[in-house]
Protein backbone atom coordinates (compact mmCIF):
# COMPACT_ATOMS: atom_id res chain seq x y z
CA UNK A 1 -7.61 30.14 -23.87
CA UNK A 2 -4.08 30.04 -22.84
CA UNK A 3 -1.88 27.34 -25.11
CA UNK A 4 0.13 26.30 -22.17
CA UNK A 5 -2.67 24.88 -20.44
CA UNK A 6 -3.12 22.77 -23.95
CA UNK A 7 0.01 21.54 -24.04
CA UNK A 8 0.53 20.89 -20.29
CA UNK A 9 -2.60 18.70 -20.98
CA UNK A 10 -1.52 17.01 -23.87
CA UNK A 11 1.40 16.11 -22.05
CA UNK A 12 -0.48 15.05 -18.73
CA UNK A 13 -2.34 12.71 -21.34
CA UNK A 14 0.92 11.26 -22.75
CA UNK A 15 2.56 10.28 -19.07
CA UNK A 16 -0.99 8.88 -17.71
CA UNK A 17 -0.78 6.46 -21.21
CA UNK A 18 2.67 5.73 -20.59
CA UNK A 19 1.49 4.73 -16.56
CA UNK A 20 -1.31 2.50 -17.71
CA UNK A 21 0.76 0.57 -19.99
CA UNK A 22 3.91 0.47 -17.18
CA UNK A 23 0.85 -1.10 -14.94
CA UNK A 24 -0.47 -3.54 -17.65
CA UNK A 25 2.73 -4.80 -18.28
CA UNK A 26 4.09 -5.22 -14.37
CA UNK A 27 4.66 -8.28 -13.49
CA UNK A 28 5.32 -7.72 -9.79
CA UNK A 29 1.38 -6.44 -9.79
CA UNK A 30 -1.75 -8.66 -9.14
CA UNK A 31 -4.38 -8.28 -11.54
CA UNK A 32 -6.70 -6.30 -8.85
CA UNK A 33 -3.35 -3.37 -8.29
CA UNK A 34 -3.21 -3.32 -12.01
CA UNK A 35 -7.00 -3.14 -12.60
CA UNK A 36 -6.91 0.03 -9.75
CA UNK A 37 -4.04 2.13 -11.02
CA UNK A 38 -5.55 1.81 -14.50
CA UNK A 39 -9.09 2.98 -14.17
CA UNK A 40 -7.35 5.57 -11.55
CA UNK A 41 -5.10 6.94 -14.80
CA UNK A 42 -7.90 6.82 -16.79
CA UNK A 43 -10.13 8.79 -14.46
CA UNK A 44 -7.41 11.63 -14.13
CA UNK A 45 -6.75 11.23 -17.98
CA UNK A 46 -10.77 12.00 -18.43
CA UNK A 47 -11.12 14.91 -15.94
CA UNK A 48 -8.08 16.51 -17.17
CA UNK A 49 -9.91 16.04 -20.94
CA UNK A 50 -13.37 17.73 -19.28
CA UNK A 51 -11.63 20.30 -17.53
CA UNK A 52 -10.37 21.66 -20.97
CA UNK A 53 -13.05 21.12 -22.90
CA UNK A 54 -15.38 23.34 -19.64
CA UNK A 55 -12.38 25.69 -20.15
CA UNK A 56 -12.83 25.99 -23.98
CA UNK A 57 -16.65 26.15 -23.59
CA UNK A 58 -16.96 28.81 -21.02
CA UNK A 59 -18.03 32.07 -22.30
CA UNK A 60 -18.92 30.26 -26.01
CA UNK A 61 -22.03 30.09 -27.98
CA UNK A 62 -24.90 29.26 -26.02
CA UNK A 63 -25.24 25.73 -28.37
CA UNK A 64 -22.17 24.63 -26.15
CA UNK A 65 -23.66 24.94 -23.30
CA UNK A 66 -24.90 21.44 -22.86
CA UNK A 67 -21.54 20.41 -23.26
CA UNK A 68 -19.93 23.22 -20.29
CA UNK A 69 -22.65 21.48 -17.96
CA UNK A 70 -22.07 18.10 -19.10
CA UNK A 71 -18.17 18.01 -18.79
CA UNK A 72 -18.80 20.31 -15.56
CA UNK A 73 -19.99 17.87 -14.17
CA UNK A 74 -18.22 14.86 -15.27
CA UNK A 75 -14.86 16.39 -13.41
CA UNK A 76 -16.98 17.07 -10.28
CA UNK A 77 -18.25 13.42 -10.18
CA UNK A 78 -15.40 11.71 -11.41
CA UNK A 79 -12.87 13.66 -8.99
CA UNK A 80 -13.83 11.77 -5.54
CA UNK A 81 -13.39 8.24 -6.98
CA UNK A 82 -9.81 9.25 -8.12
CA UNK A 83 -7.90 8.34 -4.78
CA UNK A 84 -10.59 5.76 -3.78
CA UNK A 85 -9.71 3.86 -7.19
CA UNK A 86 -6.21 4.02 -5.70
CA UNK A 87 -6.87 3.10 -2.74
CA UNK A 88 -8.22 0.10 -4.35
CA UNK A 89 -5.07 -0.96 -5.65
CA UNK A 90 -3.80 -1.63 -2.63
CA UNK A 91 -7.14 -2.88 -0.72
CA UNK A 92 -9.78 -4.62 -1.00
CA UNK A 93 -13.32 -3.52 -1.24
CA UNK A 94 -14.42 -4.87 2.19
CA UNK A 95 -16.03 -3.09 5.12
CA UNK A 96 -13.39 0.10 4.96
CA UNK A 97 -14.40 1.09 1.06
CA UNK A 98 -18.17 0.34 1.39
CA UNK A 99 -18.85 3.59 2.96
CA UNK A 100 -16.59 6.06 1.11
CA UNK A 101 -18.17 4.49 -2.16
CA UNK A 102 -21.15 4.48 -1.07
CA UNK A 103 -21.06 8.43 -0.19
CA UNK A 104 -19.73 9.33 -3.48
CA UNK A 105 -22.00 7.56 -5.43
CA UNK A 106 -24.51 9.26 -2.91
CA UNK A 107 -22.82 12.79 -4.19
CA UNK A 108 -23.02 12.29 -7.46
CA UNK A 109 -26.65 11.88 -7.52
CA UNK A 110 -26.95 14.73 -5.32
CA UNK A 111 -24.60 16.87 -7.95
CA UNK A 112 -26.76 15.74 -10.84
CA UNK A 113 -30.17 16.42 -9.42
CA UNK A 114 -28.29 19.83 -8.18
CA UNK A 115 -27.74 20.92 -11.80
CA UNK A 116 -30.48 23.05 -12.39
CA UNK A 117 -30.48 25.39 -8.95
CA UNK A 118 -26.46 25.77 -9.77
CA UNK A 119 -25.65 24.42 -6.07
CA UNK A 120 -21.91 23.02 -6.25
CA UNK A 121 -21.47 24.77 -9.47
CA UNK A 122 -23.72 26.86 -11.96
CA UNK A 123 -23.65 27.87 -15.99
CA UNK A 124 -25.90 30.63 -16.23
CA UNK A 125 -27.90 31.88 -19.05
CA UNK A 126 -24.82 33.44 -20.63
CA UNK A 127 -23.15 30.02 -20.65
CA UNK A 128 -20.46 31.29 -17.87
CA UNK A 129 -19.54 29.10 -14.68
CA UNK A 130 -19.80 30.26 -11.58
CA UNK A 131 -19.12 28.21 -8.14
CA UNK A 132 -22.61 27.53 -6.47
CA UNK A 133 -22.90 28.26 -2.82
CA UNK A 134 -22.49 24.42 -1.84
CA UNK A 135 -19.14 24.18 -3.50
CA UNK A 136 -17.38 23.07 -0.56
CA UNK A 137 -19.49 19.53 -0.90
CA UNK A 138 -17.09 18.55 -3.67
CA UNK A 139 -14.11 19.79 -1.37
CA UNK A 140 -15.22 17.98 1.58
CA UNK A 141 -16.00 15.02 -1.08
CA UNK A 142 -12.76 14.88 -2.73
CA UNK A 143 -10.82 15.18 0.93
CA UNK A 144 -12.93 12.31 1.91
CA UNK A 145 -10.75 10.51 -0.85
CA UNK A 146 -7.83 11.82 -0.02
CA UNK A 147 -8.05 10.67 3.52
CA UNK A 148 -9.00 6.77 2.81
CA UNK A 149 -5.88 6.72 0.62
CA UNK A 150 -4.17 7.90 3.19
CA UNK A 151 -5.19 5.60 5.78
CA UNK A 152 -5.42 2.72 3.28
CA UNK A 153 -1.18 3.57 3.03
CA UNK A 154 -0.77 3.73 6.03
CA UNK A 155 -2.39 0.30 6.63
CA UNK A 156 -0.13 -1.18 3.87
CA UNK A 157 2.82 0.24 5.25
CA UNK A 158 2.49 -1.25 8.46
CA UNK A 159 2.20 -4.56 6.82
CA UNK A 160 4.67 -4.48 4.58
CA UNK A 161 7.20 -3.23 7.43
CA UNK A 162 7.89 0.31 5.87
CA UNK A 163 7.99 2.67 8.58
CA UNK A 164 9.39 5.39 7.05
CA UNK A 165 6.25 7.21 6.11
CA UNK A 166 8.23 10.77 5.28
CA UNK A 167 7.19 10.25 1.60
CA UNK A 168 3.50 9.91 2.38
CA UNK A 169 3.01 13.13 4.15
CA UNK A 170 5.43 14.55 1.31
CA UNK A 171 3.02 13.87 -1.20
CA UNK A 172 0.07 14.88 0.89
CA UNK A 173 1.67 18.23 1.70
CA UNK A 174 2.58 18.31 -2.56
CA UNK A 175 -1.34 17.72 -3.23
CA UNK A 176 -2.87 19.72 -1.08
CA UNK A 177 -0.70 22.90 -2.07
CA UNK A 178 -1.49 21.77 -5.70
CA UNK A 179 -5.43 21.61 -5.18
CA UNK A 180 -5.19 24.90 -3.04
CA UNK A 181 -3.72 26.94 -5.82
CA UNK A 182 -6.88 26.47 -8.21
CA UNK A 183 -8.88 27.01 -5.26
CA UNK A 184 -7.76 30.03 -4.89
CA UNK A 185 -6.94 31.29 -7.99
CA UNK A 186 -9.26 28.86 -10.65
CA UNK A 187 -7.61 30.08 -13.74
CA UNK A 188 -4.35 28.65 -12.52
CA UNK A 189 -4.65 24.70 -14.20
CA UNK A 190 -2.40 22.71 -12.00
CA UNK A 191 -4.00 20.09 -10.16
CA UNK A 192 -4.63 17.54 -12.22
CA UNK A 193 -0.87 18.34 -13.48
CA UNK A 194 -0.37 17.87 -9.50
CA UNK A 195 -2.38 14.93 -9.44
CA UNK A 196 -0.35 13.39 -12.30
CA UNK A 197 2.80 13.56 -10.54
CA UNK A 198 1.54 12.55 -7.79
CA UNK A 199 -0.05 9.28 -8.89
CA UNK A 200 3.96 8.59 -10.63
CA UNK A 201 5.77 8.64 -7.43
CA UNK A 202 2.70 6.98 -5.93
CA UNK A 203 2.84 4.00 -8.08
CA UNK A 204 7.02 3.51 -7.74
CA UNK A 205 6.12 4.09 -4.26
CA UNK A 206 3.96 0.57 -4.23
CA UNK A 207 6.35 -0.78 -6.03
CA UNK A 208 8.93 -0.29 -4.13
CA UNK A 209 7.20 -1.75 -0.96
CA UNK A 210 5.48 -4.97 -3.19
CA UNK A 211 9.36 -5.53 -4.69
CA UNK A 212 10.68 -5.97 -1.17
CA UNK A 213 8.17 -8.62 -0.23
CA UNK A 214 7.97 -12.52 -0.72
CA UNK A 215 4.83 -13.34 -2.13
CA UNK A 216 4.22 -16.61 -0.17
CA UNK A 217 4.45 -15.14 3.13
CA UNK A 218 3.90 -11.67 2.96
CA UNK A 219 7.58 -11.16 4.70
CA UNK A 220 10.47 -9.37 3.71
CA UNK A 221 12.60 -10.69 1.27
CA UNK A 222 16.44 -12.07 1.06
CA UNK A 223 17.36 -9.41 -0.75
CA UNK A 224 16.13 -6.70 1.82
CA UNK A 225 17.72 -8.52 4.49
CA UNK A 226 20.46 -8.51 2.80
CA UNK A 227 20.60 -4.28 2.00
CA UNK A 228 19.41 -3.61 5.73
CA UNK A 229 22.23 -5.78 7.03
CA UNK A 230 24.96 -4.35 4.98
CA UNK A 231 24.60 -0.92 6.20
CA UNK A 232 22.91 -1.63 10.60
CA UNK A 233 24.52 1.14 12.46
CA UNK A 234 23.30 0.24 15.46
CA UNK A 235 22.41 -2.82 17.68
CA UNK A 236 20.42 -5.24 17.46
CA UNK A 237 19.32 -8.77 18.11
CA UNK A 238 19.12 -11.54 15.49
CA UNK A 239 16.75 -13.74 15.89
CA UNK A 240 16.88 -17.19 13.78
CA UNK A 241 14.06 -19.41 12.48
CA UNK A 242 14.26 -22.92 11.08
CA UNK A 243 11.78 -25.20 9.78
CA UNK A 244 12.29 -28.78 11.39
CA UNK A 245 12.40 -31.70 8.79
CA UNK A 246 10.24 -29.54 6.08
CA UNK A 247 11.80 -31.54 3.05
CA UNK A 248 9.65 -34.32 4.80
CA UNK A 249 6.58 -32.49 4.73
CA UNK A 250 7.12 -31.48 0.94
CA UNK A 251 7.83 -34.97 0.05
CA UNK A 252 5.03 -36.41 2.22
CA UNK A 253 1.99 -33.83 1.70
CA UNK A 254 2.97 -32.52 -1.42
CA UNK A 255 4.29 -29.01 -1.95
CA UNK A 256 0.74 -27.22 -1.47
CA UNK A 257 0.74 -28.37 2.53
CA UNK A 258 4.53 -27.14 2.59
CA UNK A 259 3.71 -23.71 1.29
CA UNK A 260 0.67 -23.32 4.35
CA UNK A 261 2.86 -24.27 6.42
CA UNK A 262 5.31 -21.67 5.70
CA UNK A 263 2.43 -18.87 5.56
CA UNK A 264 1.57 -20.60 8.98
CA UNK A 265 5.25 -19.64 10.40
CA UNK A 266 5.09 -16.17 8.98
CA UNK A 267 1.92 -15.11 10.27
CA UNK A 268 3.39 -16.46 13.45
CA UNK A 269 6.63 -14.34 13.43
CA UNK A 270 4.84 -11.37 12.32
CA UNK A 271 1.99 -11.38 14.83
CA UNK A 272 4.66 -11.42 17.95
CA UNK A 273 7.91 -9.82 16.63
CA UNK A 274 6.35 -7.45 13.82
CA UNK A 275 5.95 -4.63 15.92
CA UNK A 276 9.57 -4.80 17.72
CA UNK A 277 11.67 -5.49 14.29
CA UNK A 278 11.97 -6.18 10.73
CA UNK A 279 10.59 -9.76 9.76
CA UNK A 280 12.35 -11.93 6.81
CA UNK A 281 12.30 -14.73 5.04
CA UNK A 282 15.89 -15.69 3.44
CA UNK A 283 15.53 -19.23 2.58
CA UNK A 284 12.79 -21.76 1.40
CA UNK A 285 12.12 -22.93 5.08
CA UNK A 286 14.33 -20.09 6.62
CA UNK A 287 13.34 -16.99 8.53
CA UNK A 288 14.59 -14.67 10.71
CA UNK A 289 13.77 -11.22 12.70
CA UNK A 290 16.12 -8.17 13.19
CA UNK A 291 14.64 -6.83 16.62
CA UNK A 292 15.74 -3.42 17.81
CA UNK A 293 13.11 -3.80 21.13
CA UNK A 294 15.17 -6.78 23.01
CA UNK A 295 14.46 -6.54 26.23
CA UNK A 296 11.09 -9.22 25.97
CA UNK A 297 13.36 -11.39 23.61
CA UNK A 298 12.56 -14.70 25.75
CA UNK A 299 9.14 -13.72 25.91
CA UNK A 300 8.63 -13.52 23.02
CA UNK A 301 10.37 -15.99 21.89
CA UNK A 302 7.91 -18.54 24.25
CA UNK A 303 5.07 -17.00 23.02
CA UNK A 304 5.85 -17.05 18.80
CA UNK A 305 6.27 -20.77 20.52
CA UNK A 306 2.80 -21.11 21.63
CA UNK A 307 1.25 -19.54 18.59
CA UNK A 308 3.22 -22.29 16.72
CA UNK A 309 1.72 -25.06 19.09
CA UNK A 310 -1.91 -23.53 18.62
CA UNK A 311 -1.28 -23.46 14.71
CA UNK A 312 0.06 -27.49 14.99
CA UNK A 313 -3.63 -27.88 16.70
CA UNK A 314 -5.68 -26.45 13.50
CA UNK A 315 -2.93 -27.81 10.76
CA UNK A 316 -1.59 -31.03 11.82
CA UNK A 317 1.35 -31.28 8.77
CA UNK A 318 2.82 -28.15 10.18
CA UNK A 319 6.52 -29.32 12.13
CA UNK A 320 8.21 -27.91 15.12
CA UNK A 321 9.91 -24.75 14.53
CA UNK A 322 13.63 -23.62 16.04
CA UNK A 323 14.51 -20.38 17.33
CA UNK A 324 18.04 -19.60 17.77
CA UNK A 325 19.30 -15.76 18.88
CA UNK A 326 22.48 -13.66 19.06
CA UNK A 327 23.14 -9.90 19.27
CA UNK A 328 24.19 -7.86 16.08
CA UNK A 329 26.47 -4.46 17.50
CA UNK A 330 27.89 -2.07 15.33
CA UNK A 331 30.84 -3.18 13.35
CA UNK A 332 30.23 -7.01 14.00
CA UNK A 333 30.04 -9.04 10.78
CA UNK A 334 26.54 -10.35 10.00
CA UNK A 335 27.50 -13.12 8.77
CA UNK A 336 29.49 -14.17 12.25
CA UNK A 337 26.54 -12.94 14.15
CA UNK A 338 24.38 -15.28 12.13
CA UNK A 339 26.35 -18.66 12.83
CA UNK A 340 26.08 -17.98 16.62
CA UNK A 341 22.16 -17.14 16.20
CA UNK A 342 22.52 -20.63 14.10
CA UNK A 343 24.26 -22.95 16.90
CA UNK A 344 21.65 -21.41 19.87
CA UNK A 345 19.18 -22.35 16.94
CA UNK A 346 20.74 -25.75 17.11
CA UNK A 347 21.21 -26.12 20.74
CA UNK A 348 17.10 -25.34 21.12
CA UNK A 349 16.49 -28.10 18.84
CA UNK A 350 18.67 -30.73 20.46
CA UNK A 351 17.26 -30.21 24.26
CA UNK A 352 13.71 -30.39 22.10
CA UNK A 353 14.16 -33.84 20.73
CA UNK A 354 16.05 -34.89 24.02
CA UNK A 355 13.11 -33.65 26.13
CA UNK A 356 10.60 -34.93 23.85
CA UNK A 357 8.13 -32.87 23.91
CA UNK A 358 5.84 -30.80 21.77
CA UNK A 359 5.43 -27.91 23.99
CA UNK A 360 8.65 -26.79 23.50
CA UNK A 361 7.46 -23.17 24.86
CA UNK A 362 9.14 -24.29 27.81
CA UNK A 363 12.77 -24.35 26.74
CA UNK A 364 12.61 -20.86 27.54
């Protein structure tokens, strides 16, 4: 057997230990993400181990050929639940996981009863593997995989307001060409080295996306808003969110009602301007939206209105909220642009209290 593909191993082993204890030891992680990336570098750390130990045993004495079917198979079982483990990470095992799970587990008890009549793979007599003629089950398995983490992504993209998805089909492109090689040529070693890499930039990738986000609210953080604002080159509209009298709710429900509140607010932001801009919080009680799609500004500005009013119905602590707006155009200091989103913010809540009413929907 070829050294390089030992040592290439060995050293595929040393990153994936180096991963799982980056994972156990991040803090930005919840237990579930750290519990998925883990078993997911374990997984690749195993198959990579049974793919050289089917590599060694191929062609040896016949007394190792337990251990060629054996490890055989452990790799083609083990390889499907690789990007559903990281898919995990990021999702939970609801409705969209039950049925790729399910048909793996439903594979690997079809590739186990398969054994003896060699289907998806077969060690003859001679202890020498072969591909069996329903080898393109584990292909169509393993793409299965491939595909929920995709979509699973793609899902936690669009919530976490990352719409630059270039890296994603990057990486796809990277592990498909990876897989393809051994396809093609099987005594080429490279895609659990593929794999490897893969799952590295994969997990700075998520958390990347999970460093940018407040954890109360599931918005965008200060800091973001403030790296996105420093370097707009082009217009947009600034749209300003306050909070009315929220120490008052701390101080008279207790911190736990103030924090609902808030997730109350953000789910209400997110729901009507997520899809036209990027959605912040930069303050405890403070939020705002950079819109690039203006042109419904006041109406959506009177419907995030009646969402709040519907909201006030289910949880009665939760306060008005103001909306102040200005325009942001190229060259224009945020900072300026903010103070005039800030005094329409103001205005709003002045004609509010004068009118006194609580559908305030109708200021605009």
């Amino acid at each position: 057997m070829d050294n390089y593909f030992i040592y290439i191993t060995i050293i595929d082993l040393l990153i994936l230990t180096l991963m799982c204890i980056m994972a156990f030891r991040n803090e930005l992680m919840e237990s579930k993400q750290k519990r998925g990336f883990i078993i997911s570098f374990v997984l690749i750390g195993l198959i990579s181990i049974a793919e050289v130990i089917t590599v060694v045993a191929d062609g040896a004495p016949l007394q190792f050929r337990w251990a060629h079917i054996l490890f055989n198979y452990l790799g083609f079982a083990l390889t499907p639940l690789v990007p559903l483990m990281f898919g995990s990470s990021i999702d939970n095992f609801k409705k969209r996981a039950k049925l790729p799970l399910f048909t793996i587990l439903t594979y690997d008890l079809f590739l186990a009863v398969s054994i003896p009549f060699g289907l998806v793979f077969c060690v003859d007599a001679n202890n020498v593997y072969y591909r069996g003629p329903l080898f393109n089950i584990y292909l169509i398995m393993y793409l299965t995989g491939i595909v929920y983490l995709f979509l699973v992504t793609i899902r936690m993209t669009t919530k976490y307001q990352n719409r630059n998805r270039m890296l994603l089909y990057m990486l796809l492109i990277f592990l498909v060409f990876g897989t393809t090689v051994q396809i093609i040529n099987p005594t080429v070693h490279v895609t659990w080295l593929c794999v490897t890499i893969m799952s590295v930039i994969y997990y700075a990738y998520c958390n990347e996306l999970w460093h940018r986000i407040d954890g109360l609210t599931g918005l965008l953080r200060h800091q973001s808003y403030i790296s996105r604002t420093s370097t707009l080159n082009t217009d947009m509209i600034l749209v300003m969110f306050d909070v009315d009298d929220f120490k008052h709710v701390n101080d008279t429900y207790g911190h736990l009602i103030g924090d609902k509140c808030l997730i109350c607010v953000a789910e209400c932001i997110r729901e009507v301007y997520g899809k036209h801009g990027f959605c912040y919080r930069i303050g405890g009680d403070e939020f705002c939206v950079l819109l690039w799609d203006a042109h419904n500004i006041g109406m959506m500005n009177s419907e995030f209105c009646s969402r709040i009013e519907a909201k006030r119905g289910k949880v009665k602590e939760l306060p008005f909220v103001s909306v102040g707006y200005a325009p942001f155009h190229k060259g224009d200091s945020i900072n300026a642009v903010k103070d005039e989103a800030d005094k329409q913010m103001y205005l709003f809540k002045q004609q509010r209290k004068a009118d006194n009413k609580q559908d305030y929907s109708q200021s605009y």
